[in-house]
N, C-alpha and C. Protein backbone atom coordinates (compact mmCIF):
# COMPACT_ATOMS: atom_id res chain seq x y z
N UNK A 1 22.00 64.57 64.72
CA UNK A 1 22.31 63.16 64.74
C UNK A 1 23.77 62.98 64.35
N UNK A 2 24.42 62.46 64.99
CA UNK A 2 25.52 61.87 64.89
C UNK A 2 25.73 61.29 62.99
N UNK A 3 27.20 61.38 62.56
CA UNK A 3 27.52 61.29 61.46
C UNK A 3 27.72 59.67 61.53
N UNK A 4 28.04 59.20 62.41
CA UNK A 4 28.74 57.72 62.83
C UNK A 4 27.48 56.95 62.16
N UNK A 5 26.00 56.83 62.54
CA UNK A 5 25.37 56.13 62.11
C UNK A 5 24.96 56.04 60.67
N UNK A 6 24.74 54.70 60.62
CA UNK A 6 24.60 54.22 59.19
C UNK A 6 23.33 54.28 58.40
N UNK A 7 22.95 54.12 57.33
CA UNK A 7 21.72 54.45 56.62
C UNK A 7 20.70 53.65 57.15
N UNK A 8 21.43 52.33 57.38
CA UNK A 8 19.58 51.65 58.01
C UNK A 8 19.61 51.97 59.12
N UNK A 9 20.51 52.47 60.03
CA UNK A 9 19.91 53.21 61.17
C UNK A 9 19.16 54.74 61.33
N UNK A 10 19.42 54.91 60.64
CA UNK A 10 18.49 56.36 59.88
C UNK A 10 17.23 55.68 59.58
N UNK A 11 17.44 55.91 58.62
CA UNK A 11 16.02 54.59 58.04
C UNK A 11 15.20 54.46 59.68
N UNK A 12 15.86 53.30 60.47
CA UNK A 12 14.89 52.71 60.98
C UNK A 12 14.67 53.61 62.43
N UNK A 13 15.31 55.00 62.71
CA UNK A 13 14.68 56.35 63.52
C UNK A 13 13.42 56.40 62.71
N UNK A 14 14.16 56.96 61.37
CA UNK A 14 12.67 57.96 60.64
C UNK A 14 11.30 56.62 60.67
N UNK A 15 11.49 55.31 60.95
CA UNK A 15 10.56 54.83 60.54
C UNK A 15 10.14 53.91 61.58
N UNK A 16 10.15 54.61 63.04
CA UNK A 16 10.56 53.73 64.27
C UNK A 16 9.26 54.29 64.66
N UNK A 17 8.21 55.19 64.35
CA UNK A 17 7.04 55.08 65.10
C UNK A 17 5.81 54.73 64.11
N UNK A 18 6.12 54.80 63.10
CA UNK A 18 5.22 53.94 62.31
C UNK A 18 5.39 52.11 61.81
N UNK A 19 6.60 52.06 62.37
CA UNK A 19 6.90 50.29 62.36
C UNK A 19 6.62 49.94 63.71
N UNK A 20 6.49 50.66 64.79
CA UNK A 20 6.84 50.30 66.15
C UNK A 20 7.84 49.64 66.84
N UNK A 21 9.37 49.60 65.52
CA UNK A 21 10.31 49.00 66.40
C UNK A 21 11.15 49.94 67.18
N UNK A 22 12.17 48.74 67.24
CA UNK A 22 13.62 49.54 68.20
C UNK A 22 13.74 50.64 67.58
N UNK A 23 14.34 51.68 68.12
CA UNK A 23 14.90 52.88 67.71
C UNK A 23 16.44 52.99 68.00
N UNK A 24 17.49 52.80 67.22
CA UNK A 24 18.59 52.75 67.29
C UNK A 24 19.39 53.61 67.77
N UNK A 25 18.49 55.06 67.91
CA UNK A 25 19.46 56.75 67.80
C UNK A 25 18.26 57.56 68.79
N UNK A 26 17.22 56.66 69.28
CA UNK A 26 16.54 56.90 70.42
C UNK A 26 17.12 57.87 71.02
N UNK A 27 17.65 57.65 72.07
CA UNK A 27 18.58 58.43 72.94
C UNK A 27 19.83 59.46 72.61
N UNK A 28 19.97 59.61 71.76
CA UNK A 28 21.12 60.33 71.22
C UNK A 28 20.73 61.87 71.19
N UNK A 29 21.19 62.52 71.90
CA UNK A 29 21.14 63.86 72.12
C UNK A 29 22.05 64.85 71.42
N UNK A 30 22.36 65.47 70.20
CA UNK A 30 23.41 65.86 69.58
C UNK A 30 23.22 67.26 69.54
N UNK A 31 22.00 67.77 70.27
CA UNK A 31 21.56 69.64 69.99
C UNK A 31 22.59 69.91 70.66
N UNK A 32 23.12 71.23 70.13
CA UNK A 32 24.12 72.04 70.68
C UNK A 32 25.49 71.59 70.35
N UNK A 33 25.76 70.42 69.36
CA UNK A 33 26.92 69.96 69.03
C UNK A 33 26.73 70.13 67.60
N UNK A 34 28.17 69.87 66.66
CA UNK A 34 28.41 70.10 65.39
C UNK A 34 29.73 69.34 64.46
N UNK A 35 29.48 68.77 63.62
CA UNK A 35 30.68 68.44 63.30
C UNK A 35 31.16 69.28 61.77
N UNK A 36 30.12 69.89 61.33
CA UNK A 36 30.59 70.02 60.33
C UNK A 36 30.48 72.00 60.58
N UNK A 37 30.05 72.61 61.46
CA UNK A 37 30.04 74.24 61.34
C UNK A 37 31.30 74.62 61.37
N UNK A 38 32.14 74.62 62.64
CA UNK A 38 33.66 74.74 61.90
C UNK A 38 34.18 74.60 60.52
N UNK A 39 34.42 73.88 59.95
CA UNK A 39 34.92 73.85 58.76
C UNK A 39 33.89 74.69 57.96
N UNK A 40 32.91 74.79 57.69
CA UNK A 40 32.05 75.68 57.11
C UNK A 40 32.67 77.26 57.11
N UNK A 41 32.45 77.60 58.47
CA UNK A 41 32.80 78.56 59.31
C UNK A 41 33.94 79.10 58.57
N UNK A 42 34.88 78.02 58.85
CA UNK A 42 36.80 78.21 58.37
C UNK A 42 36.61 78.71 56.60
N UNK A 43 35.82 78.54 55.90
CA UNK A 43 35.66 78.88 54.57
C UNK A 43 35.44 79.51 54.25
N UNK A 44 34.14 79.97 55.06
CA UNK A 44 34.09 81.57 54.95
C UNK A 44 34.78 82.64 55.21
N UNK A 45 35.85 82.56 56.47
CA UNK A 45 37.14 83.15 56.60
C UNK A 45 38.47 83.32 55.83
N UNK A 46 38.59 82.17 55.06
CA UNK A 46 39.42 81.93 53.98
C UNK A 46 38.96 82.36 52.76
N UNK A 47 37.82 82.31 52.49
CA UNK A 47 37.31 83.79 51.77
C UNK A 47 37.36 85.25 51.94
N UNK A 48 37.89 85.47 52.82
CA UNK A 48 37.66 87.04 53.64
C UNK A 48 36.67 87.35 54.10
N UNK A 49 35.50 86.64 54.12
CA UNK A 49 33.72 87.44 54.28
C UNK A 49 33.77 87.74 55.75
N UNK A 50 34.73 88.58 56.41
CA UNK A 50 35.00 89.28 57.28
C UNK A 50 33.89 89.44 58.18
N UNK A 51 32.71 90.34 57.23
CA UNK A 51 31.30 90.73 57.88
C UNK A 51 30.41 89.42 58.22
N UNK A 52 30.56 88.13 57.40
CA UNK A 52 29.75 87.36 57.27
C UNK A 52 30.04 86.57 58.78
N UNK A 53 31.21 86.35 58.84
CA UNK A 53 32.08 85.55 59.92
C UNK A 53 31.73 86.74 61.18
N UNK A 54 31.37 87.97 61.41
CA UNK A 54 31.16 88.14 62.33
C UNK A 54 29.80 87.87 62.61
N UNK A 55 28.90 88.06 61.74
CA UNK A 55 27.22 87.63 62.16
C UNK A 55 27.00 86.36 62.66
N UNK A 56 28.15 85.46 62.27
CA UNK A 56 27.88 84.15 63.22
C UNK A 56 28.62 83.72 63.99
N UNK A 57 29.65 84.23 63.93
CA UNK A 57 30.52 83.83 65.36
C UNK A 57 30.02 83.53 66.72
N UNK A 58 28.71 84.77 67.13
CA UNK A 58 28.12 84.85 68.53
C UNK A 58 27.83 83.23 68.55
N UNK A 59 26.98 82.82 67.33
CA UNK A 59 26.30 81.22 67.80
C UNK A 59 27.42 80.34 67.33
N UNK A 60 28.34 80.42 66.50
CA UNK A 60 29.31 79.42 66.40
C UNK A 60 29.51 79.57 68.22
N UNK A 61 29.99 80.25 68.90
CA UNK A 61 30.64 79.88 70.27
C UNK A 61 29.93 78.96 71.37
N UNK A 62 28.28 79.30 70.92
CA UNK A 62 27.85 78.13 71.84
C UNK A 62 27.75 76.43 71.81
N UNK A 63 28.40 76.63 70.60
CA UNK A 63 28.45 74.92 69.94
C UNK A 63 29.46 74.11 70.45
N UNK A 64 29.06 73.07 70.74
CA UNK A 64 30.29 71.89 71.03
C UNK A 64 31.32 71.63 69.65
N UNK A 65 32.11 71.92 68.96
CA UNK A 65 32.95 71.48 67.64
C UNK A 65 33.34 70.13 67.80
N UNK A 66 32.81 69.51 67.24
CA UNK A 66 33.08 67.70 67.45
C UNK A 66 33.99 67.54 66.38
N UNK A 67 35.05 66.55 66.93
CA UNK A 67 35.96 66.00 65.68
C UNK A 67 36.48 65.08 65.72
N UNK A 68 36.89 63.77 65.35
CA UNK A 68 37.99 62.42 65.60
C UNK A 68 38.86 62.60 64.62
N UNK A 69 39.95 62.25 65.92
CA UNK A 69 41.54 61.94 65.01
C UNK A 69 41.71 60.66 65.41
N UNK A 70 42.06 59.97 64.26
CA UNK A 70 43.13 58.38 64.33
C UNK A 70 43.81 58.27 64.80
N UNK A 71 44.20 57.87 65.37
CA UNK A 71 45.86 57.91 66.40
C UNK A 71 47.06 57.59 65.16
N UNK A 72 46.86 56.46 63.91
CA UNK A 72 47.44 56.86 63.13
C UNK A 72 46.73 57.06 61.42
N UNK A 73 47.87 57.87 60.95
CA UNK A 73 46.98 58.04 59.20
C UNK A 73 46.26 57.44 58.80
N UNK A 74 46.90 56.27 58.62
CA UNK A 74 46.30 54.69 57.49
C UNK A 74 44.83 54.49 58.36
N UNK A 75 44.82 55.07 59.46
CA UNK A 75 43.19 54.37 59.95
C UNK A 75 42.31 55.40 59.69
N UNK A 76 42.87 56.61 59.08
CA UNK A 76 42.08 57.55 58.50
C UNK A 76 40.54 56.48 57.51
N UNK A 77 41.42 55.86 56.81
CA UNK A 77 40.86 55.22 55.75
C UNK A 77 39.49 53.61 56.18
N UNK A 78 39.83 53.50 57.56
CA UNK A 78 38.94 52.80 58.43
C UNK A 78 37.49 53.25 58.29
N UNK A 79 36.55 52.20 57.92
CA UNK A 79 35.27 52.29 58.16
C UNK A 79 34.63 53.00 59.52
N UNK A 80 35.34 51.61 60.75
CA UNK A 80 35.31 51.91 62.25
C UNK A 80 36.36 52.22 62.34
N UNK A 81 36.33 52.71 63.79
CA UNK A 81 38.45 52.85 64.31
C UNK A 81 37.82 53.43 66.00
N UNK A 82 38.09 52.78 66.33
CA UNK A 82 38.35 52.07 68.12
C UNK A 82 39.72 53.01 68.45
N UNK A 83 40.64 53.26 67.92
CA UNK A 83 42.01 53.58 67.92
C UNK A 83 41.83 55.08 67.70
N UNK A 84 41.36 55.98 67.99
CA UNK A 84 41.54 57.62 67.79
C UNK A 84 41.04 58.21 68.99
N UNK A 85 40.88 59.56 68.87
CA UNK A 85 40.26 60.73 69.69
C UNK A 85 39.00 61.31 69.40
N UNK A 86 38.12 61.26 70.12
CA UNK A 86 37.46 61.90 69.74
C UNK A 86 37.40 63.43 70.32
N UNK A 87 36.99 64.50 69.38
CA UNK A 87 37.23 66.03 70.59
C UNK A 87 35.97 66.41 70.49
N UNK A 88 36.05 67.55 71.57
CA UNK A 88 35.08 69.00 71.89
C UNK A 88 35.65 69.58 71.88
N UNK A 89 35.08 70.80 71.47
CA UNK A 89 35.86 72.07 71.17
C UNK A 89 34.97 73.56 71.70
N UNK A 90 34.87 74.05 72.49
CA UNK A 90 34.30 75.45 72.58
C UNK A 90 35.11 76.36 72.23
N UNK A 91 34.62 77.32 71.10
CA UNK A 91 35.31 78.77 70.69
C UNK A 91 34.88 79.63 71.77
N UNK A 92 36.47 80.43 71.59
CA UNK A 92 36.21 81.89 72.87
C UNK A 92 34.93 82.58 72.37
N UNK A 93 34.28 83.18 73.52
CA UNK A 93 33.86 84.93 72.98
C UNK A 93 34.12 85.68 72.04
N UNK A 94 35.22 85.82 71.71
CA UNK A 94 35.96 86.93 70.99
C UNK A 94 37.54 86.11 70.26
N UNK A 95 37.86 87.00 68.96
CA UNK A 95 39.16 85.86 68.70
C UNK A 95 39.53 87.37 67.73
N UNK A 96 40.73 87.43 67.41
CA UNK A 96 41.30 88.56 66.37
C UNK A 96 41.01 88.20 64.95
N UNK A 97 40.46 89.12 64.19
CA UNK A 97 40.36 88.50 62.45
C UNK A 97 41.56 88.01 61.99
N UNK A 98 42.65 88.09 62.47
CA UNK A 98 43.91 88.00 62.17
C UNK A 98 44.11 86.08 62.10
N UNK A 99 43.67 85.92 63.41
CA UNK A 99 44.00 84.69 64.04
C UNK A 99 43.48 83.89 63.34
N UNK A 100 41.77 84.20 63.20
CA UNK A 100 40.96 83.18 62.45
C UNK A 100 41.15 83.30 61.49
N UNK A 101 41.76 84.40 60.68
CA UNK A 101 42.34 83.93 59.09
C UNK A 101 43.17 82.86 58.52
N UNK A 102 44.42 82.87 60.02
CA UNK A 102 45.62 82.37 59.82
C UNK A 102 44.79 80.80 60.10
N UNK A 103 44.11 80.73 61.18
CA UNK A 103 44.22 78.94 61.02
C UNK A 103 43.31 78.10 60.26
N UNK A 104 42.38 79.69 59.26
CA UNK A 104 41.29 79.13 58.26
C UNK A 104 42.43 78.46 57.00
N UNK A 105 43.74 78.91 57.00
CA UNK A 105 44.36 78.91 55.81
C UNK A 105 45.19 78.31 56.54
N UNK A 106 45.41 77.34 57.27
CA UNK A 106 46.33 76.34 57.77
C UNK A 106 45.96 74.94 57.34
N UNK A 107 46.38 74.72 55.95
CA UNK A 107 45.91 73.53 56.16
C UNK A 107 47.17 72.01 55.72
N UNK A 108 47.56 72.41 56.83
CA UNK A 108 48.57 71.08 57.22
C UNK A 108 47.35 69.63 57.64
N UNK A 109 47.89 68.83 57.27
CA UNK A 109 46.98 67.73 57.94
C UNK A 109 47.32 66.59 58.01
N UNK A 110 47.88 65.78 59.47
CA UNK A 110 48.35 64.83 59.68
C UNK A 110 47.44 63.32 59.41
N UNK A 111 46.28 63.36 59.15
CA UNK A 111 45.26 62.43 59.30
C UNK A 111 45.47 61.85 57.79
N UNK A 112 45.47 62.42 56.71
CA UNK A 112 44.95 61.61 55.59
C UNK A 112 46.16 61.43 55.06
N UNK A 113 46.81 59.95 54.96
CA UNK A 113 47.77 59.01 54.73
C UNK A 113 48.59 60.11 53.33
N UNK A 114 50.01 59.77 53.22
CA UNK A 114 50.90 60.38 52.30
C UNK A 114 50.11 59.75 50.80
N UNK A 115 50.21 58.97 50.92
CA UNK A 115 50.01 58.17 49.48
C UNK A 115 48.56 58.73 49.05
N UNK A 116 47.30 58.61 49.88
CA UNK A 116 46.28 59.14 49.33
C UNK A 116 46.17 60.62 49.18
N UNK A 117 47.23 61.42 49.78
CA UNK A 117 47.49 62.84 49.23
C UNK A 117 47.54 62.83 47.83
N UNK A 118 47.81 62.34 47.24
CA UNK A 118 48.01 62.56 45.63
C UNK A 118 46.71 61.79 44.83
N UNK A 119 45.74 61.32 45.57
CA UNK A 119 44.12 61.37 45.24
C UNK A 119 43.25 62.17 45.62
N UNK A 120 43.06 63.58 45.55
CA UNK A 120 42.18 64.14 46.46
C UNK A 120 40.78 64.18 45.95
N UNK A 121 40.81 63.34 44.82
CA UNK A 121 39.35 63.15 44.28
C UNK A 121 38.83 62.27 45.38
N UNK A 122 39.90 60.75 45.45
CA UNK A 122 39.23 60.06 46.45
C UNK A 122 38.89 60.48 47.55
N UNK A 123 40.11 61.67 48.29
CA UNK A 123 39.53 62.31 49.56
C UNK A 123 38.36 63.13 49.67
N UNK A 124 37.90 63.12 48.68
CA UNK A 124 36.38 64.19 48.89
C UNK A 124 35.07 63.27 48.54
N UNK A 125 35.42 62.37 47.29
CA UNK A 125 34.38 60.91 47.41
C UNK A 125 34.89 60.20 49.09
N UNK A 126 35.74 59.99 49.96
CA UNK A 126 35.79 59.00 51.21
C UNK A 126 35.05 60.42 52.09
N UNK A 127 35.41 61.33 51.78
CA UNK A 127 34.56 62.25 52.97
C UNK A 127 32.90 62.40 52.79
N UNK A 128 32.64 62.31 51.35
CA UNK A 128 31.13 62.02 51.34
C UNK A 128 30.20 60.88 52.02
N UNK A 129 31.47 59.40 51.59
CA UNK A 129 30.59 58.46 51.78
C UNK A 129 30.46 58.46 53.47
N UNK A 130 31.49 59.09 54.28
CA UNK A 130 31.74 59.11 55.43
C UNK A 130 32.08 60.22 56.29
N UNK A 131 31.12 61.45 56.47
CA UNK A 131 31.15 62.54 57.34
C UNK A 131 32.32 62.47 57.94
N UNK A 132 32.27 61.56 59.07
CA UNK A 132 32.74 61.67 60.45
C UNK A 132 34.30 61.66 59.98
N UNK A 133 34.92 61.25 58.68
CA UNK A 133 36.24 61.39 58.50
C UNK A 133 36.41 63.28 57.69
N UNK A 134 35.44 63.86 57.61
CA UNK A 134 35.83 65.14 57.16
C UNK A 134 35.79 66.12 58.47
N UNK A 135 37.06 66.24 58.76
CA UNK A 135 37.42 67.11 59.83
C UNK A 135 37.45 68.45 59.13
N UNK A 136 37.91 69.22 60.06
CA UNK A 136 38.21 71.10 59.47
C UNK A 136 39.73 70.89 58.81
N UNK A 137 40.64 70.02 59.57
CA UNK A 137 41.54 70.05 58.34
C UNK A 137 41.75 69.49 57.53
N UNK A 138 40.65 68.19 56.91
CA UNK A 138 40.55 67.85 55.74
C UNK A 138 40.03 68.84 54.74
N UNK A 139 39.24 69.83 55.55
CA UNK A 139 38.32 70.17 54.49
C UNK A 139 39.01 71.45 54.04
N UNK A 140 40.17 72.01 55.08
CA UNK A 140 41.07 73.11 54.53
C UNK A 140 41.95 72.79 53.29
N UNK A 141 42.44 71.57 53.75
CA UNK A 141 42.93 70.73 52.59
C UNK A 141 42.86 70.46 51.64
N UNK A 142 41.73 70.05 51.24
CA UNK A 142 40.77 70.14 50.05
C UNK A 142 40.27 71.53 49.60
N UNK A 143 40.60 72.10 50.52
CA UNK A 143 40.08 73.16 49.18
C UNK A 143 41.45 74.11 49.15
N UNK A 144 42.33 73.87 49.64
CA UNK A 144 43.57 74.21 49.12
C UNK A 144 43.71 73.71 48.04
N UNK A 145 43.79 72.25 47.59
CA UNK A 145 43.92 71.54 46.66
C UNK A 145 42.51 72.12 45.65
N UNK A 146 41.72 72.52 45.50
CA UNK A 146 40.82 72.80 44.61
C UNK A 146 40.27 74.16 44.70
N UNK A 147 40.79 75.35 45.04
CA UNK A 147 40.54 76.83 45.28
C UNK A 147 41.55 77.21 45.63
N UNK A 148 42.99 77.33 44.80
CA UNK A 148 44.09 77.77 45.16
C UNK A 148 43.75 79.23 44.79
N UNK A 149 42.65 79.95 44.09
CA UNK A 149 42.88 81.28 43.89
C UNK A 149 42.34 81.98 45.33
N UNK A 150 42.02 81.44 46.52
CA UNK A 150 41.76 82.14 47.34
C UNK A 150 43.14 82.33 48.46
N UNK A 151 43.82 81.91 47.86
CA UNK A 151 45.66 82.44 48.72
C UNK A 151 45.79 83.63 47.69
């Protein structure tokens, strides 16, 4: 299920055949997509777990990697936002340990505004209350900012 929807739309899936109403997320087909395995993924690489990252790579590749960017920062901080990208992403077959180290430990990130850089408490409470704003490079980010012993 999609991160976008809200709690009473949850709610009223899980409770849409014993109320007999509308179903809001009816139709929503999300198997085979992901928003949050990448960044997962990227952590375990930035750990080194070398072996671990290869036992799942095969099924990381069949996944769609879902992600939205804002077109700018400050709408990072947007409830909705009409104004961004949304992506897909398919990983190769095969990638060098080298490579996926380097962009597990890249964590530049144009999305979350200058000024709230110097809250990253708030950035990990705004990524809770709201999935769909924790991308892979927020979440490199954050844990740069809070696991500097893994550089």
């Amino acid at each position: 299920m999609s991160p976008y929807y809200g709690f009473e739309d949850v709610r009223r899936h899980d409770l849409s055949g014993l109320l007999r109403a509308l179903d809001p997320v009816e139709d929503d087909d999300s198997s085979g997509s992901s928003w949050f395995a990448l960044p997962l993924f990227q952590l375990l690489a930035r750990a080194n777990l070398k072996s671990v990252c290869q036992e799942h790579w095969p099924s990381l590749t069949t996944l769609s990697l879902l992600t939205f960017a804002p077109n700018e920062a400050w709408q990072y901080c947007l409830f909705r936002n009409d104004g961004g990208t949304e992506r897909s992403q398919v990983l190769p077959l095969s990638e060098s340990w080298p490579a996926v180290v380097a962009l597990s430990r890249d964590d530049s990130t144009r999305e979350i505004p200058q000024r709230l850089r110097a809250y990253p408490e708030m950035v990990m409470l705004w990524t809770l209350l709201y999935p769909y704003r924790c991308t892979p490079e927020v979440i490199r980010w954050l844990s740069r900012v809070y696991w500097r012993s893994w550089y």
